[in-house]
PDB file of N, CA and C in Angstrom:
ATOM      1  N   UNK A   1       0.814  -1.206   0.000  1.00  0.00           N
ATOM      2  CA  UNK A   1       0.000   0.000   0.000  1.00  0.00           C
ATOM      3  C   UNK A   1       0.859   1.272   0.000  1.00  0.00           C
ATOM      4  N   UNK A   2       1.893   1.309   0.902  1.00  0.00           N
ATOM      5  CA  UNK A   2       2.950   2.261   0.470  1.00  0.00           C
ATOM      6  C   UNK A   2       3.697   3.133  -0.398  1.00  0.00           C
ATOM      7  N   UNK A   3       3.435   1.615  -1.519  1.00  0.00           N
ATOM      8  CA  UNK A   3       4.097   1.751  -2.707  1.00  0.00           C
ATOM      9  C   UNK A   3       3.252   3.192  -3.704  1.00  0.00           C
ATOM     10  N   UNK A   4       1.916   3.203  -3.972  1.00  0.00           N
ATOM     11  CA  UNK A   4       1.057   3.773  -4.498  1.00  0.00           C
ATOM     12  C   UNK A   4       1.016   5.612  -3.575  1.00  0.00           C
ATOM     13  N   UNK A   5       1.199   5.272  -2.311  1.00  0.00           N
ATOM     14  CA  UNK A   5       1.271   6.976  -2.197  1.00  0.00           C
ATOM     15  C   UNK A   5       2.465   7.366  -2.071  1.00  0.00           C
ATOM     16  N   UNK A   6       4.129   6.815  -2.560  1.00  0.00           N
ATOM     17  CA  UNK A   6       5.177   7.173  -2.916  1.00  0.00           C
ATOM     18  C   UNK A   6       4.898   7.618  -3.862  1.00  0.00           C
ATOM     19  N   UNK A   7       4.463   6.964  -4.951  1.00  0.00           N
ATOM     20  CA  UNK A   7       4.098   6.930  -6.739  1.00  0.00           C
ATOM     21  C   UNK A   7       3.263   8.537  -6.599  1.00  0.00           C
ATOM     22  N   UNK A   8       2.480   8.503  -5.991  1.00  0.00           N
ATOM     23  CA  UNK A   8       1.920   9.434  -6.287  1.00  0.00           C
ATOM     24  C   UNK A   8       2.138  10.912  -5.949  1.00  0.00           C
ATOM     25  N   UNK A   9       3.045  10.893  -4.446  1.00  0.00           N
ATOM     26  CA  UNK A   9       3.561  12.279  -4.177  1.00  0.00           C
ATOM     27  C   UNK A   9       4.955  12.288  -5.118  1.00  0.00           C
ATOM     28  N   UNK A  10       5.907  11.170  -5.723  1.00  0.00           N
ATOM     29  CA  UNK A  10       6.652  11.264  -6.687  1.00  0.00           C
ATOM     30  C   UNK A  10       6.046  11.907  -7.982  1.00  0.00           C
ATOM     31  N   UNK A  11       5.011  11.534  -8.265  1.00  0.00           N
ATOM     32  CA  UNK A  11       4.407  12.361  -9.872  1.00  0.00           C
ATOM     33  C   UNK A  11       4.117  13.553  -9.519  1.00  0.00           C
ATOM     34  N   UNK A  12       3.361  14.275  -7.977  1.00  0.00           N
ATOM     35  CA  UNK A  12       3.030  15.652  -7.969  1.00  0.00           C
ATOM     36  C   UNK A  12       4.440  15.945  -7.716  1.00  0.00           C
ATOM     37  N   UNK A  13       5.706  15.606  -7.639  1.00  0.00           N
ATOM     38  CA  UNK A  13       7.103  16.478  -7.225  1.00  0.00           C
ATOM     39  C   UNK A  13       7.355  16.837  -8.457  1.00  0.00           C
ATOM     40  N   UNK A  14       6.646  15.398  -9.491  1.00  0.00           N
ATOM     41  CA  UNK A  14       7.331  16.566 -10.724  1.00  0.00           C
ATOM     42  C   UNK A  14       6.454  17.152 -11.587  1.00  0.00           C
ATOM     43  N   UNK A  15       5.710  17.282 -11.626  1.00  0.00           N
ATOM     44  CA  UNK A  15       4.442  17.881 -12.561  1.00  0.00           C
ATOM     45  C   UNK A  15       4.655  19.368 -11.498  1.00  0.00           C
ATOM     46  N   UNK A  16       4.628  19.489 -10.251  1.00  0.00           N
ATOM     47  CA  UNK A  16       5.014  21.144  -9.886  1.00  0.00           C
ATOM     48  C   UNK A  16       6.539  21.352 -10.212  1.00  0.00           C
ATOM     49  N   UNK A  17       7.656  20.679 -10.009  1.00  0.00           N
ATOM     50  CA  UNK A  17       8.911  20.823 -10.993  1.00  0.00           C
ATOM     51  C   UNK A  17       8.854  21.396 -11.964  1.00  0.00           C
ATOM     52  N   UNK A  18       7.843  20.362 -13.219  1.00  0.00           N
ATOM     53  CA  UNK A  18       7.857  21.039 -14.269  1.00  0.00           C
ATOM     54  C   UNK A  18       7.109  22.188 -14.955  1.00  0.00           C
ATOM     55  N   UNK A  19       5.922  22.577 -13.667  1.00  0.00           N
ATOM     56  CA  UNK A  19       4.959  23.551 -14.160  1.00  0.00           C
ATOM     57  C   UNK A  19       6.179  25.083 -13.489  1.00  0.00           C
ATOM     58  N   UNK A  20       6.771  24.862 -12.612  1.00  0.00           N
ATOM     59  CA  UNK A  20       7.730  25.948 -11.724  1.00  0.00           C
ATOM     60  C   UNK A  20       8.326  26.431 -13.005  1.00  0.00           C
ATOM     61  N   UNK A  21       9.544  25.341 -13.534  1.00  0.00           N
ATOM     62  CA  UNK A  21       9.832  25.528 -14.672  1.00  0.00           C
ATOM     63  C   UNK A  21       9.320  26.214 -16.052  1.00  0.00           C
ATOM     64  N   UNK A  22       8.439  25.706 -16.360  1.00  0.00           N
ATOM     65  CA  UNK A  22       7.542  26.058 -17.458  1.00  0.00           C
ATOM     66  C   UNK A  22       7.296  28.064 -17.246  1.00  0.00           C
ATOM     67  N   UNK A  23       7.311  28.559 -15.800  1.00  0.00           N
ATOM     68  CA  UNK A  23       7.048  29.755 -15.315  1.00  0.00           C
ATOM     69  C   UNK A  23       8.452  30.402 -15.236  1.00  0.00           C
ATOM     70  N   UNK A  24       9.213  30.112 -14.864  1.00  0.00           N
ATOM     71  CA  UNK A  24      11.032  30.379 -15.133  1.00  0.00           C
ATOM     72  C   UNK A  24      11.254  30.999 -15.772  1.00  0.00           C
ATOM     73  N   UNK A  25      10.964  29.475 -17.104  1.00  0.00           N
ATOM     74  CA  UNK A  25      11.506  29.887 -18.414  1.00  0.00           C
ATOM     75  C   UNK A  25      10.593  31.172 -18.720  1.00  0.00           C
ATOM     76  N   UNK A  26       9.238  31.161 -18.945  1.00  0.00           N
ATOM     77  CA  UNK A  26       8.336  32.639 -19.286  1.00  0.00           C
ATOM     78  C   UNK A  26       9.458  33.946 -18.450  1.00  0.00           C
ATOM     79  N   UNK A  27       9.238  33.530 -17.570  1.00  0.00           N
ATOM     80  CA  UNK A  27      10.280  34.617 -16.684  1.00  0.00           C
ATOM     81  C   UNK A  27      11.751  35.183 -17.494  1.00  0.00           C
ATOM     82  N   UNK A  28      12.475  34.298 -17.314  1.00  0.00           N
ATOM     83  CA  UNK A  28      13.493  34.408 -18.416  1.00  0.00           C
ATOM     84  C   UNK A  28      13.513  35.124 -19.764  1.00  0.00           C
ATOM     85  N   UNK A  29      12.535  34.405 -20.150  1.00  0.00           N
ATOM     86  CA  UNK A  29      12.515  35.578 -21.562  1.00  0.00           C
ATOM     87  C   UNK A  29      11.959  36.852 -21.592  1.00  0.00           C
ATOM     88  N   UNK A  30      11.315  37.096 -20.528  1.00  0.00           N
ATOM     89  CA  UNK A  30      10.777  38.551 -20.409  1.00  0.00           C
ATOM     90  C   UNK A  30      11.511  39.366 -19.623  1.00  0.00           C
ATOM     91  N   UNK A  31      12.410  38.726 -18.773  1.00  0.00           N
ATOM     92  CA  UNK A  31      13.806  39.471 -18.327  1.00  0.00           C
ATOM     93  C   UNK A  31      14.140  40.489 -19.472  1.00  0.00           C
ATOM     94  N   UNK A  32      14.445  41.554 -18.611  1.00  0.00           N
ATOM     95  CA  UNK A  32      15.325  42.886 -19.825  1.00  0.00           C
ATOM     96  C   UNK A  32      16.712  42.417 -19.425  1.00  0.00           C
ATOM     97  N   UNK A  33      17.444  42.975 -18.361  1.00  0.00           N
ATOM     98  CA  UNK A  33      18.839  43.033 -17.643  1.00  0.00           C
ATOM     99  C   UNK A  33      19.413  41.337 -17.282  1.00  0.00           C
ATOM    100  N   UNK A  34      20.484  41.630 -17.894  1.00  0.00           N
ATOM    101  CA  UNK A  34      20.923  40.589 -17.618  1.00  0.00           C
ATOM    102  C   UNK A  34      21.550  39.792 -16.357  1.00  0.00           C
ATOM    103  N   UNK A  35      21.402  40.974 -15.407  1.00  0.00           N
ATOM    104  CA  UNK A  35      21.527  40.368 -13.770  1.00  0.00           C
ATOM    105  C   UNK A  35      20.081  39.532 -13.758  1.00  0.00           C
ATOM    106  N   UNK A  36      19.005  40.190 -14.082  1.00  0.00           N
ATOM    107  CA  UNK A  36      17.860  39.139 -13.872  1.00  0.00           C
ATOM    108  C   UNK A  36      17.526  38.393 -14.639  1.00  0.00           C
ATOM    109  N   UNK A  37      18.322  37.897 -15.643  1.00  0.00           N
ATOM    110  CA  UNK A  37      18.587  36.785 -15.909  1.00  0.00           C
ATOM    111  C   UNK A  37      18.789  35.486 -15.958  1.00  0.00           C
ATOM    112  N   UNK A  38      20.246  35.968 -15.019  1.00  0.00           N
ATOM    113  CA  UNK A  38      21.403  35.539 -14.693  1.00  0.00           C
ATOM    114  C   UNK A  38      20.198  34.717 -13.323  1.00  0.00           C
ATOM    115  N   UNK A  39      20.552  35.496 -12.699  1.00  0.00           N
ATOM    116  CA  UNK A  39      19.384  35.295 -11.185  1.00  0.00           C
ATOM    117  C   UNK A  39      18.464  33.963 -11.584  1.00  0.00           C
ATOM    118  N   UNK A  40      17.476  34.219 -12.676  1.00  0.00           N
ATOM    119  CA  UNK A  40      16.657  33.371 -12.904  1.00  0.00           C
ATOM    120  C   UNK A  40      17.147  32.015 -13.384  1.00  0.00           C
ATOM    121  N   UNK A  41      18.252  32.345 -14.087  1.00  0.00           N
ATOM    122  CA  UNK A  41      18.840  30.700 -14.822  1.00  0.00           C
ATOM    123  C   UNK A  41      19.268  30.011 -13.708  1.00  0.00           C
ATOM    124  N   UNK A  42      19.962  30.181 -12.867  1.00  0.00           N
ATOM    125  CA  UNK A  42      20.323  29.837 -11.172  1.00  0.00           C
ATOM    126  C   UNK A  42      19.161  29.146 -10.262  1.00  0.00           C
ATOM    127  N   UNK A  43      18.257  29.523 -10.586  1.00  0.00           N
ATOM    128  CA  UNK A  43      17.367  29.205 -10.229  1.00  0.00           C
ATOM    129  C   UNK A  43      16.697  27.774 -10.806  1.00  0.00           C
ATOM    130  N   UNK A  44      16.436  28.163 -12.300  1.00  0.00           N
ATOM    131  CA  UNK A  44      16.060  26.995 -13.494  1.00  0.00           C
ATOM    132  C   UNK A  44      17.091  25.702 -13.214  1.00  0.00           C
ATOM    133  N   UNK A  45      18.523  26.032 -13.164  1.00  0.00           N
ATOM    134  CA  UNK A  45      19.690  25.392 -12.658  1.00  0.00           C
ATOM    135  C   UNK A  45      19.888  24.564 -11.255  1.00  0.00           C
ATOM    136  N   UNK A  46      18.936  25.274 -10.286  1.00  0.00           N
ATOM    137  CA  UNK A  46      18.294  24.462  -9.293  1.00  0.00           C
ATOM    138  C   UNK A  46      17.656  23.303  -9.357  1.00  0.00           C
ATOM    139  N   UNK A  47      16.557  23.905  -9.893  1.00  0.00           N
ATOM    140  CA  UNK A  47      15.579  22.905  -9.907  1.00  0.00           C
ATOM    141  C   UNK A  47      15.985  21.347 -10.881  1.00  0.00           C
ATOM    142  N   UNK A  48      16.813  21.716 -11.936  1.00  0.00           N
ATOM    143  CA  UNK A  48      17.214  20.672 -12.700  1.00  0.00           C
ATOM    144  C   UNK A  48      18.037  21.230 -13.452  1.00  0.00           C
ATOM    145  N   UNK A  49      19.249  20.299 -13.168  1.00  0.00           N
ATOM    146  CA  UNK A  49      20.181  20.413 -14.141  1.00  0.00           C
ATOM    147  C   UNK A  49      20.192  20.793 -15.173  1.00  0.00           C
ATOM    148  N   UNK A  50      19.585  19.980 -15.962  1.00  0.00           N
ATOM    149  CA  UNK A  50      19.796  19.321 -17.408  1.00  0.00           C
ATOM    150  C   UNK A  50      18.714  20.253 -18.270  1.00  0.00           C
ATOM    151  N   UNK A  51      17.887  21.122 -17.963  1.00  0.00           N
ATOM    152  CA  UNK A  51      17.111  21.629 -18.686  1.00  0.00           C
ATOM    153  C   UNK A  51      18.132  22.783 -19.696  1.00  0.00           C
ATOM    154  N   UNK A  52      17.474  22.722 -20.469  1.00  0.00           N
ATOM    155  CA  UNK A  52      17.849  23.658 -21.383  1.00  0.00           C
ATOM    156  C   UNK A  52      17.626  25.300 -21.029  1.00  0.00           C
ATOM    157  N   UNK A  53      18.104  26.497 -21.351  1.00  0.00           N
ATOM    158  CA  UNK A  53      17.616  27.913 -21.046  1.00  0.00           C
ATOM    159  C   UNK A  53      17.349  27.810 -22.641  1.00  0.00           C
ATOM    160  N   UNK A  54      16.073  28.839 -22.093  1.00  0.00           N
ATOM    161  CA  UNK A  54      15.117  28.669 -24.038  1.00  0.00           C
ATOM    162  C   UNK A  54      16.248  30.441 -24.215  1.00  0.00           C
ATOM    163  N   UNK A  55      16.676  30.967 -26.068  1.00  0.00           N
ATOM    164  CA  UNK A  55      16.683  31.505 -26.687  1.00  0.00           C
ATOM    165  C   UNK A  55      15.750  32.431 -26.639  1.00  0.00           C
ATOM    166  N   UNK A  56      15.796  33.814 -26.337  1.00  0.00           N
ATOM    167  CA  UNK A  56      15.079  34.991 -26.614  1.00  0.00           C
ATOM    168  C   UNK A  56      15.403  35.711 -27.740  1.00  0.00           C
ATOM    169  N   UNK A  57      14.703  35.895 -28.640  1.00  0.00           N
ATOM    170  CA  UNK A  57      14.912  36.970 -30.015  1.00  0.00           C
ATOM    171  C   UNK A  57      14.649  38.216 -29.903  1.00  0.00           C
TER     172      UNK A  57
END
């Protein structure tokens, strides 16, 4: 029985992971200055390594 409410507070750790993220990145690209940027990728960099920082045009 254990097993099933591990599973399940494991899937909400990452579905808010990845929704945090998903808000970051928006963050990030609407950054002007590049201290708040910087600040925010540190952050993105927290939460997970491996993510990519999205390209602003």
């Amino acid at each position: 029985m254990g097993f099933t409410i591990e599973r399940k507070r494991e899937i909400h750790r990452r579905r808010h992971r990845k929704a945090k993220i998903a808000k970051l990145k928006a963050k990030y690209l609407a950054a002007t200055n590049k201290a708040e940027k910087e600040k925010i990728a540190a952050k993105i960099k927290r939460l997970s390594f491996y993510v990519e920082l999205p390209t602003g045009k």
